[in-house]
Protein backbone atom coordinates (compact mmCIF):
# COMPACT_ATOMS: atom_id res chain seq x y z
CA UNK A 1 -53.52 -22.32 7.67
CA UNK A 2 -50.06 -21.58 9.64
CA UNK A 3 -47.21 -21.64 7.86
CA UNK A 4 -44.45 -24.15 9.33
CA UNK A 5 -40.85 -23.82 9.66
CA UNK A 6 -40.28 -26.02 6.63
CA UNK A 7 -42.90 -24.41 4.44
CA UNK A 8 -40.86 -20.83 5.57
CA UNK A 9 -37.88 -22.48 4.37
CA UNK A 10 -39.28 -23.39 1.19
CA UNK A 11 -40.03 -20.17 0.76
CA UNK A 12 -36.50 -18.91 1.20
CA UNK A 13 -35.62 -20.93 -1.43
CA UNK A 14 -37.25 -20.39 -3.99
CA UNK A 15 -36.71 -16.70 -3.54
CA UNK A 16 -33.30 -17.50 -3.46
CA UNK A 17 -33.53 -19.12 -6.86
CA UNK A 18 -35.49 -16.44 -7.95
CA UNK A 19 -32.98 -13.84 -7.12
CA UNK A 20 -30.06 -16.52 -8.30
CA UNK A 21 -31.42 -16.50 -11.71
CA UNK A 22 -32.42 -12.88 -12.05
CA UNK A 23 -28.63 -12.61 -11.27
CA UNK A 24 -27.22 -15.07 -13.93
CA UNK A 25 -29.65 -12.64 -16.48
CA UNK A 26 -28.04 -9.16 -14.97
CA UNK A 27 -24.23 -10.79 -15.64
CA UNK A 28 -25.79 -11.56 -19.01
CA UNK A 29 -26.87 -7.95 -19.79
CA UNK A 30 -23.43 -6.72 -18.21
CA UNK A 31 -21.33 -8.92 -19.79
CA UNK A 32 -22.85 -8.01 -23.76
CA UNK A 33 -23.07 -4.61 -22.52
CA UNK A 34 -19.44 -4.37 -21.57
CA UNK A 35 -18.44 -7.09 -25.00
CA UNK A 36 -19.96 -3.72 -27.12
CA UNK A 37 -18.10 -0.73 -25.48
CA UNK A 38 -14.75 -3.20 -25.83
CA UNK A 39 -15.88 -3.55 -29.38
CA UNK A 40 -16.74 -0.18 -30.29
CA UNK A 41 -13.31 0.64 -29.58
CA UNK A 42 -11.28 -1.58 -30.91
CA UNK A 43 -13.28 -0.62 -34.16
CA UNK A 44 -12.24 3.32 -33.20
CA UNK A 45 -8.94 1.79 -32.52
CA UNK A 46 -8.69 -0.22 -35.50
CA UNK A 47 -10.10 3.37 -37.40
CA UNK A 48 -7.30 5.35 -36.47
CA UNK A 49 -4.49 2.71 -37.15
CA UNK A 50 -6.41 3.20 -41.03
CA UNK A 51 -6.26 7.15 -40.62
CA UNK A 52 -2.56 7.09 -39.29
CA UNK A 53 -1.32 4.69 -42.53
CA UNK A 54 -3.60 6.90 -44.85
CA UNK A 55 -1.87 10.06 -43.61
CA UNK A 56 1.64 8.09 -44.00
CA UNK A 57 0.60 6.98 -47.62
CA UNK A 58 -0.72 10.12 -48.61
CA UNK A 59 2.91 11.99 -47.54
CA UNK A 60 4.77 9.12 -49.36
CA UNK A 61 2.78 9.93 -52.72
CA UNK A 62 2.84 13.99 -52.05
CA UNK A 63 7.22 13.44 -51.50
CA UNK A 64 7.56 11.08 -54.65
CA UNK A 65 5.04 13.27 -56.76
CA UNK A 66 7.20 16.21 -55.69
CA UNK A 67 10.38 15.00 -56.25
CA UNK A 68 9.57 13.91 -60.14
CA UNK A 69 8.26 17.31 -60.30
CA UNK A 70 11.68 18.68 -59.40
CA UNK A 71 13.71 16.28 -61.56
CA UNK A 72 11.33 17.01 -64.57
CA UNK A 73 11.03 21.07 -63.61
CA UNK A 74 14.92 21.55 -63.70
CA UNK A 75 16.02 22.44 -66.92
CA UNK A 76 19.32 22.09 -65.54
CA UNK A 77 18.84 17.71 -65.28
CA UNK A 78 18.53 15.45 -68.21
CA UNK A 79 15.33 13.76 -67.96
CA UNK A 80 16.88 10.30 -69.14
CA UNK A 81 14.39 6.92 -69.49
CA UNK A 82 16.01 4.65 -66.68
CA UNK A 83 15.27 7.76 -64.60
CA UNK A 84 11.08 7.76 -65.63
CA UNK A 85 10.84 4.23 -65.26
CA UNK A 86 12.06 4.33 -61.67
CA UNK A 87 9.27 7.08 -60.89
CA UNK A 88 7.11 5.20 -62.62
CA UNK A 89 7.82 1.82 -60.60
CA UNK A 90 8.23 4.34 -57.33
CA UNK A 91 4.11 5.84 -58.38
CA UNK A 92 3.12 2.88 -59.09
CA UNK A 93 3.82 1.29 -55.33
CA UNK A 94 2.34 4.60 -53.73
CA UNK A 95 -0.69 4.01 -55.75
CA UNK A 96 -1.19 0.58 -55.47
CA UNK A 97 -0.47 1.04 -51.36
CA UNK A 98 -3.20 3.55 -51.66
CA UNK A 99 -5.70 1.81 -52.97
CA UNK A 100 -5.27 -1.21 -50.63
CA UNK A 101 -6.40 1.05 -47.95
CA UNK A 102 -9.81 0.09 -46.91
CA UNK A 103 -12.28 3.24 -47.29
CA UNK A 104 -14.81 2.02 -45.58
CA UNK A 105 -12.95 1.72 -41.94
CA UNK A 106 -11.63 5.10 -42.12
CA UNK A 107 -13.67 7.07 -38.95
CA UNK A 108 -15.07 10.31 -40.95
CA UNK A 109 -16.05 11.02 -44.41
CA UNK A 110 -13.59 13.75 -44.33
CA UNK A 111 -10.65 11.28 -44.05
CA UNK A 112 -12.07 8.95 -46.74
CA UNK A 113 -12.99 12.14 -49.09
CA UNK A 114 -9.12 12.80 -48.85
CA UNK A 115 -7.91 9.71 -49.75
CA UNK A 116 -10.18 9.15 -52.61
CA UNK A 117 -8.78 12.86 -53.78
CA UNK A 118 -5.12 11.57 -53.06
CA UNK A 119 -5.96 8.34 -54.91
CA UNK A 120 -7.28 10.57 -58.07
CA UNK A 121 -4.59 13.03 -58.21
CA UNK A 122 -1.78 10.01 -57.90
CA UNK A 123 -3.53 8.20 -60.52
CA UNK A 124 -3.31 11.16 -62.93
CA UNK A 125 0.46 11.50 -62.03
CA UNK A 126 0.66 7.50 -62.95
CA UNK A 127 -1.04 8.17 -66.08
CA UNK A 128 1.46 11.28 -66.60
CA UNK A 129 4.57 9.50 -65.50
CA UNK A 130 3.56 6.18 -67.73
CA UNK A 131 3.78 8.17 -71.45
CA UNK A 132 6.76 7.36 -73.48
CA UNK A 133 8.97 9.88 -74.54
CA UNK A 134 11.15 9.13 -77.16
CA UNK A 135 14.39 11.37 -76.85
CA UNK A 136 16.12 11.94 -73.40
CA UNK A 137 15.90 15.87 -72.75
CA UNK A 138 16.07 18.05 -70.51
CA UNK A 139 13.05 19.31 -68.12
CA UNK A 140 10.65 21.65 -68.72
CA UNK A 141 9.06 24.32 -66.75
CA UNK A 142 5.85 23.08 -68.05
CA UNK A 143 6.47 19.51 -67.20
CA UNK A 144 7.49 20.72 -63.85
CA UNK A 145 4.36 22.66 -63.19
CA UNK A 146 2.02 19.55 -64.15
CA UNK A 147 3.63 17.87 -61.70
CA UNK A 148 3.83 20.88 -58.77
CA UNK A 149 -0.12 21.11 -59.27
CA UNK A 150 -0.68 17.46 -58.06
CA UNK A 151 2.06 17.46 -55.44
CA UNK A 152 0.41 20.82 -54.05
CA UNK A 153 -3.39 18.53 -54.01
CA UNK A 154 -1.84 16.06 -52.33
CA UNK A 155 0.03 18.23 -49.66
CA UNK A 156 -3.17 19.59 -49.13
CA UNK A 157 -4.99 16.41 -48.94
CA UNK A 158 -2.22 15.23 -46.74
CA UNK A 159 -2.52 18.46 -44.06
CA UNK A 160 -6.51 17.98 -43.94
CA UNK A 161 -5.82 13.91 -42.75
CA UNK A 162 -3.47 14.80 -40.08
CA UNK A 163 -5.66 17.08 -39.26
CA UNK A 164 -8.55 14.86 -38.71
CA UNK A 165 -6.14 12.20 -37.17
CA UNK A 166 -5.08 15.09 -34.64
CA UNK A 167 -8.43 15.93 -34.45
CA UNK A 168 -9.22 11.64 -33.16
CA UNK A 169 -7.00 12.04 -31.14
CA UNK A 170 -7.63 15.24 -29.17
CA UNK A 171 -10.81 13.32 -28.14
């Protein structure tokens, strides 16, 4: 049996279609394989957005911690009621902008373990800063050293997130 010129072009094309659809699968695999890596970082992308407001909350809370700590250290300053209830209203925002942060997107447990720290030591200064005091006084070195202990945990917890944000982005 001799093949004939239309049986050779027969041929052609169905390894043509062969090769055709072998294609279409290859810009398939190239097409989810390149969809991923675009993925993957936007979600590192996405991460370090989370790490970059978690540092700024984190230094918002440390400076508002600190300066109630000053006011309520300085035995020179009446430590008057309208005065608490604007730290408390200014805690309460830094607290409730911390805990809207989403945990889970933050890119190392390092970062998250900080901001779950930051998020315990400004809830014990809310706690602090929401007692009642009856009389208007002045402050109090040991009111003032309460208050120095959390700011100091949350500078610290504030260094050790930029340092994992500087740490991102070194890479």
């Amino acid at each position: 049996m001799s093949w004939h010129h239309a049986d050779w072009l027969s041929f052609a094309q169905a390894v043509a279609s062969t090769v055709a659809i072998a294609g279409a699968f290859g810009v398939v695999f190239l097409q989810h394989h390149l969809e991923g890596k675009r993925r993957k970082a936007a979600e590192r992308e996405e991460a370090r957005r989370v790490l970059r407001i978690a540092v700024a909350f984190t230094n918002k809370a440390w400076t508002v911690v600190k300066s109630v700590g000053e006011l309520r250290g300085n035995a020179e300053l009446t430590d008057r009621e309208i005065d608490r209830l604007k730290q408390r209203s200014d805690l309460n925002q830094v607290l409730e902008a911390m805990n809207g942060l989403p945990i889970h997107i933050l890119p190392t447990a390092v970062a998250a373990e900080q901001v779950i720290r930051a998020r315990s030591e400004l809830a014990a200064a809310c706690f602090e800063g929401g007692k009642r005091r009856d009389v208007d006084g002045p402050g109090t070195q040991e009111a003032g050293a309460m208050w120095a202990k959390w700011a100091a945990r949350l500078a610290d917890a504030t260094e050790k997130l930029r340092a994992e944000d500087e740490q991102l982005a070194s890479q």
